[in-house]
Protein backbone atom coordinates (compact mmCIF):
# COMPACT_ATOMS: atom_id res chain seq x y z
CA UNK A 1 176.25 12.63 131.60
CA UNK A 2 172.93 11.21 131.22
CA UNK A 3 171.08 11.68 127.71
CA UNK A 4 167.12 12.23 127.19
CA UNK A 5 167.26 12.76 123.49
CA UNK A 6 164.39 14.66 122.43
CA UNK A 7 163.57 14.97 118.53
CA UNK A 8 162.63 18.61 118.19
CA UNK A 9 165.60 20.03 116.53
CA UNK A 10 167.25 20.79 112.75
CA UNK A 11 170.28 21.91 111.97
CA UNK A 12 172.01 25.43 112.86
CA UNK A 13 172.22 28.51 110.34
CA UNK A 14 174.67 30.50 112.02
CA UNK A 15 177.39 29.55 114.81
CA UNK A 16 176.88 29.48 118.36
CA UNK A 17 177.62 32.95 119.89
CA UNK A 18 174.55 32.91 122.71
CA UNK A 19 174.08 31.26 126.23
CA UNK A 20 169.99 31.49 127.58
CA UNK A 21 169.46 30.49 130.43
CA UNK A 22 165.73 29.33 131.72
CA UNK A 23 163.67 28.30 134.18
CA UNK A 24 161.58 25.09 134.54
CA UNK A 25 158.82 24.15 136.69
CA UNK A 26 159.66 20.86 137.41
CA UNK A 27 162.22 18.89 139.65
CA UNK A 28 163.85 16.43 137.69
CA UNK A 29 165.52 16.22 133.89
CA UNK A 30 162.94 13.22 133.16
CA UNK A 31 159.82 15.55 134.17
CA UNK A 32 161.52 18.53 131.60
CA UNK A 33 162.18 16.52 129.07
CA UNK A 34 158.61 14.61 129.08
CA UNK A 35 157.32 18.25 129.50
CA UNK A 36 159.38 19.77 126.53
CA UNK A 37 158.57 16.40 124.32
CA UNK A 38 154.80 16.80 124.68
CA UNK A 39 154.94 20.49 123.79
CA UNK A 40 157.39 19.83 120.64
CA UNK A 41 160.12 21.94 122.42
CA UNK A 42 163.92 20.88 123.25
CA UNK A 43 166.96 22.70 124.87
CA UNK A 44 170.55 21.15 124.86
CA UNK A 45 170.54 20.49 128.61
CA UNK A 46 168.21 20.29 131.70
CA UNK A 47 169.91 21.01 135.00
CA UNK A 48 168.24 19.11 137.61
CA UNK A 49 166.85 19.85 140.77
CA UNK A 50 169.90 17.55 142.83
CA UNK A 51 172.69 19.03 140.23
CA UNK A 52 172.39 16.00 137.67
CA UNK A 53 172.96 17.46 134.39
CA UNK A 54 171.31 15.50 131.19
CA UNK A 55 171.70 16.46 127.17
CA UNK A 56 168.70 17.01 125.60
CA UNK A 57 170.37 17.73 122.10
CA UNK A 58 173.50 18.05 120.31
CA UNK A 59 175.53 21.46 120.55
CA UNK A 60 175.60 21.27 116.86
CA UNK A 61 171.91 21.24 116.18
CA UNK A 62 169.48 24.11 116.62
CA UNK A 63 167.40 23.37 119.64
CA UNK A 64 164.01 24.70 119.87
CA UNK A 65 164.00 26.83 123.06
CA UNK A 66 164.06 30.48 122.81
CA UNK A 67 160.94 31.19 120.68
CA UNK A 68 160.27 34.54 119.22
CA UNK A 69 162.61 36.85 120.73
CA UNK A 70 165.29 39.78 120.77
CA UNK A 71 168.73 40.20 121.62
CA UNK A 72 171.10 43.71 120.47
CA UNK A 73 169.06 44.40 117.51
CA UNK A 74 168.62 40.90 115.95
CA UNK A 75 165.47 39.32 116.28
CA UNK A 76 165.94 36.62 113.51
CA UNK A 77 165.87 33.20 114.96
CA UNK A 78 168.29 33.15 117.92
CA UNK A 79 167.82 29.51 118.62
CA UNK A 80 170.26 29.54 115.52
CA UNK A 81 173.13 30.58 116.97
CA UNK A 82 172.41 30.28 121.03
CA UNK A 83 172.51 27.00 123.48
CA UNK A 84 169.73 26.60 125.81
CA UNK A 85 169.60 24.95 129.22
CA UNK A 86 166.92 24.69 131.10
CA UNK A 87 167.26 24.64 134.93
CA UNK A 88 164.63 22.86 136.90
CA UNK A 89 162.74 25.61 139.64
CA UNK A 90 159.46 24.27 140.93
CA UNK A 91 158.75 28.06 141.62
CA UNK A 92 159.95 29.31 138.25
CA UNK A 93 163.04 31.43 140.27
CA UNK A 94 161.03 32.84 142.76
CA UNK A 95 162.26 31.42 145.57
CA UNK A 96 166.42 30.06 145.94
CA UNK A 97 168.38 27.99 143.44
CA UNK A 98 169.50 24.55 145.10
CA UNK A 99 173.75 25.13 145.45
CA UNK A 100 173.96 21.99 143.99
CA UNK A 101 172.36 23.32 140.67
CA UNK A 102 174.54 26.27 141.12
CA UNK A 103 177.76 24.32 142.15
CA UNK A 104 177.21 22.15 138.72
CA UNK A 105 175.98 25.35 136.37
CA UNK A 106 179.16 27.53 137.10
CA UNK A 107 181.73 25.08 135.71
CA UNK A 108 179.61 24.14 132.87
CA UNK A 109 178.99 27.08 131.93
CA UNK A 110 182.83 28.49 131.79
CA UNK A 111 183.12 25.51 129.42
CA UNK A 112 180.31 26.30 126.88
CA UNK A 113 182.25 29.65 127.30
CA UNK A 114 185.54 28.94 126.69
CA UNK A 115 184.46 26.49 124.04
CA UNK A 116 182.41 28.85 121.98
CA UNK A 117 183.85 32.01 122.88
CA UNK A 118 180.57 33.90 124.18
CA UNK A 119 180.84 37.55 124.90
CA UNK A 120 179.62 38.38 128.63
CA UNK A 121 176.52 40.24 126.89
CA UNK A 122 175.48 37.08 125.25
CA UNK A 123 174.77 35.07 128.34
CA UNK A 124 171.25 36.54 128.97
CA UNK A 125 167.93 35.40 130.56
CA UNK A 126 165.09 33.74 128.42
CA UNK A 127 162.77 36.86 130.36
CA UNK A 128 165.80 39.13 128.74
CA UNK A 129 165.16 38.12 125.21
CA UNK A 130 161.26 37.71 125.40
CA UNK A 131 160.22 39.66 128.35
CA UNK A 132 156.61 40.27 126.94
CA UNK A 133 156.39 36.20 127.22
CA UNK A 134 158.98 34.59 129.81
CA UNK A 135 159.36 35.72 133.46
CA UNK A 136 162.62 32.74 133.89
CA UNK A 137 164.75 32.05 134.82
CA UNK A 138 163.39 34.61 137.69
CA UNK A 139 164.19 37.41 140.47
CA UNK A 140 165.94 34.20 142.48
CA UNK A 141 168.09 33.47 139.81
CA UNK A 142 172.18 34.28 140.98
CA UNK A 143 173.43 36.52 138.82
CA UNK A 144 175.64 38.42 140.92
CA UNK A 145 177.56 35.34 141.84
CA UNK A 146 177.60 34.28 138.70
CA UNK A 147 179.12 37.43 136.89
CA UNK A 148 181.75 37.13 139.98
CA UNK A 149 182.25 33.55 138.20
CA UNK A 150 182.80 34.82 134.79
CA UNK A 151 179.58 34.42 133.25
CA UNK A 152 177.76 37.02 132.34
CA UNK A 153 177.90 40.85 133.52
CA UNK A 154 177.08 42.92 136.60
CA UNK A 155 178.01 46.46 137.75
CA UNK A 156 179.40 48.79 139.58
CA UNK A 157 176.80 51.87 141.02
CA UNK A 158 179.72 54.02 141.04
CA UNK A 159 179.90 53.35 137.34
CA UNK A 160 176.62 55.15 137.22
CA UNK A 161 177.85 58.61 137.03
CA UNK A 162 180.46 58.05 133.90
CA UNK A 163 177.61 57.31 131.90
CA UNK A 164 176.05 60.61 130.35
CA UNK A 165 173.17 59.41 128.33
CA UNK A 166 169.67 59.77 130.62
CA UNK A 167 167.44 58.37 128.37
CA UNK A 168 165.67 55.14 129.26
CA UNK A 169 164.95 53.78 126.01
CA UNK A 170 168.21 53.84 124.58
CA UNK A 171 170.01 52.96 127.60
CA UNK A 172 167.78 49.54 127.31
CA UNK A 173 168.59 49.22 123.80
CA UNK A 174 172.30 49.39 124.47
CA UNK A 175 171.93 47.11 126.66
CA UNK A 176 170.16 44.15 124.23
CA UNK A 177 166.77 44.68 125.02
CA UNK A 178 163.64 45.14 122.91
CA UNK A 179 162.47 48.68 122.51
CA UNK A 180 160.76 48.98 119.37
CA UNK A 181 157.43 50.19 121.33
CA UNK A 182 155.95 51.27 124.06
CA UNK A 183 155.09 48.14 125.33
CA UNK A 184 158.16 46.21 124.35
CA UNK A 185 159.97 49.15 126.10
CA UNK A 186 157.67 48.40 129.24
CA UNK A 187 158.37 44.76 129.51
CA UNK A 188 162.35 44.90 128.96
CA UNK A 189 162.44 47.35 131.35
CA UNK A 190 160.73 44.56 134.05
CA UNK A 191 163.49 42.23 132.37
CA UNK A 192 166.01 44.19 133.37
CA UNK A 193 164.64 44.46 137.11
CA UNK A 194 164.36 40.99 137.38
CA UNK A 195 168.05 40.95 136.42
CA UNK A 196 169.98 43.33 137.96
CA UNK A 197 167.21 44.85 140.57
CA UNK A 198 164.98 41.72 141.98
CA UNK A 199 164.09 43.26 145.32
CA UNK A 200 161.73 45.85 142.91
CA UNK A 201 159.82 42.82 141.84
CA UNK A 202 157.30 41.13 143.42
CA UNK A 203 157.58 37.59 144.06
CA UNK A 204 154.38 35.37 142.61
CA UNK A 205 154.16 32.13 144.18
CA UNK A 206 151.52 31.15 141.91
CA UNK A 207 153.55 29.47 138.81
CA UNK A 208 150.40 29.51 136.73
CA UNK A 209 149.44 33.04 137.02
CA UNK A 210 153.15 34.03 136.82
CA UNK A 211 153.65 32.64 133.54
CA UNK A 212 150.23 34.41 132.07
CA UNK A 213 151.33 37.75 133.90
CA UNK A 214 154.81 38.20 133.00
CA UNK A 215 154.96 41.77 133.91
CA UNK A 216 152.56 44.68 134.62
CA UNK A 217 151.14 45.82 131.51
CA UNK A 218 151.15 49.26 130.46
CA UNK A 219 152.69 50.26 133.60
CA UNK A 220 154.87 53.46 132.48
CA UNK A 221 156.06 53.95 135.82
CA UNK A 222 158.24 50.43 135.34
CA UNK A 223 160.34 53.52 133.16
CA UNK A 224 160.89 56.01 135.96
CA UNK A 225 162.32 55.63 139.27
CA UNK A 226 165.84 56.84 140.95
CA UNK A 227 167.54 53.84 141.39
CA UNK A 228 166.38 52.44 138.63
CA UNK A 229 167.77 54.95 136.22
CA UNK A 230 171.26 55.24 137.83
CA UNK A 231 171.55 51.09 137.77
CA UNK A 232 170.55 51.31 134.68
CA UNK A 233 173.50 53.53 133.47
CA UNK A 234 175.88 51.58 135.60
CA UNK A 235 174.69 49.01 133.51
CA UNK A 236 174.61 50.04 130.39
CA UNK A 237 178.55 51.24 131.08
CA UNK A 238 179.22 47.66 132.01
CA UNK A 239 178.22 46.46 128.79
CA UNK A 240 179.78 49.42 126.76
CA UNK A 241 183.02 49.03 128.45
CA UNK A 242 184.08 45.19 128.26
């Protein structure tokens, strides 16, 4: 595996128990990891745009890639206890992931897995964690396939009618994501579209205005909507009922 060590990292607090997965707008590990360097960023890995995979940083050290963000109540430096790769999208997931990327990701990903023994509710999206301020790794990104894989969850619309509770907000919450306010509440609920309902969110081919308009603001009616309530309990019961 090739190695761009990048210097922006200390050491861990709390074990690893996270996967996040991102999105980068750029096509190779070298244009990432000059990217990430300039910024004073790192994540453990880059995933390249023809599959080549490159460490960034040591599994043991707490790379710098998740920011401020929220995750199942616990909003207290996940970079702690979470491995980042980053996974090279010139459109920032709105259009396909290369199979190549994907054929490389899967198996790597069981092994970080395996290794670390991450709970299917701890692989999550960087927009899933901090979905006022990251849009990645995008509506493209495979999810579906990948929870076929055995990483990460999906769910079953049947699934929808064991689930009693109605309530948006704490559906979301029991989910992972952030609903301490309105707004918050507004933006994971995007999140989640992006996840497990992409067709209900519009593609933006413009990376630069994607990444300063993360979701619609204010927009209540991102809470409300048939389908999006009953995938919502399916998923929810997916992640209540591992």
């Amino acid at each position: 595996m090739q190695e761009i060590l990048l210097p922006h990292f200390n050491e861990r607090r709390t074990p690893v128990d996270m996967l996040v997965l991102h999105a980068t707008a750029h096509h190779s590990c070298e244009e990432t990891a000059a990217c990430l360097d300039k910024l004073e960023l790192s994540c453990h890995y880059i995933l390249g745009l023809d599959g080549s995979l490159c460490r960034c940083v040591a599994e043991d050290k707490r790379a710098w890639h998740a920011g401020v963000a929220f995750w199942q109540g616990n909003d207290t430096d996940l970079n702690s206890h979470s491995i980042g790769i980053e996974i090279c999208s010139p459109s920032l997931g709105q259009t396909p992931f290369g199979e190549a990327q994907i054929e490389k990701l899967i198996p790597f990903c069981r092994k970080l897995i395996r290794k670390y023994n991450i709970k299917p509710q701890n692989i999550v999206a960087h927009s899933d964690i901090a979905p006022e301020r990251k849009p990645d790794p995008g509506k493209c990104f495979p999810w579906k396939r990948l929870a076929k894989e055995g990483i990460g969850l999906w769910y079953q619309p049947r699934n929808a009618e064991k689930m009693p509770e109605n309530d948006v907000v704490r559906l979301l919450a029991s989910i992972g994501y952030d609903t301490r306010d309105r707004e918050k509440t507004i933006a994971s609920a995007y999140a989640f579209r992006r996840r497990f309902l992409p067709e209900e969110v519009s593609a933006d081919t413009d990376v630069h205005h994607l990444v300063e308009n993360v979701y619609p603001q204010g927009n209540t009616t991102l809470l409300q909507g048939e389908k999006f309530l009953k995938t919502l309990k399916a998923v929810a019961y997916s992640y209540q009922n591992l």
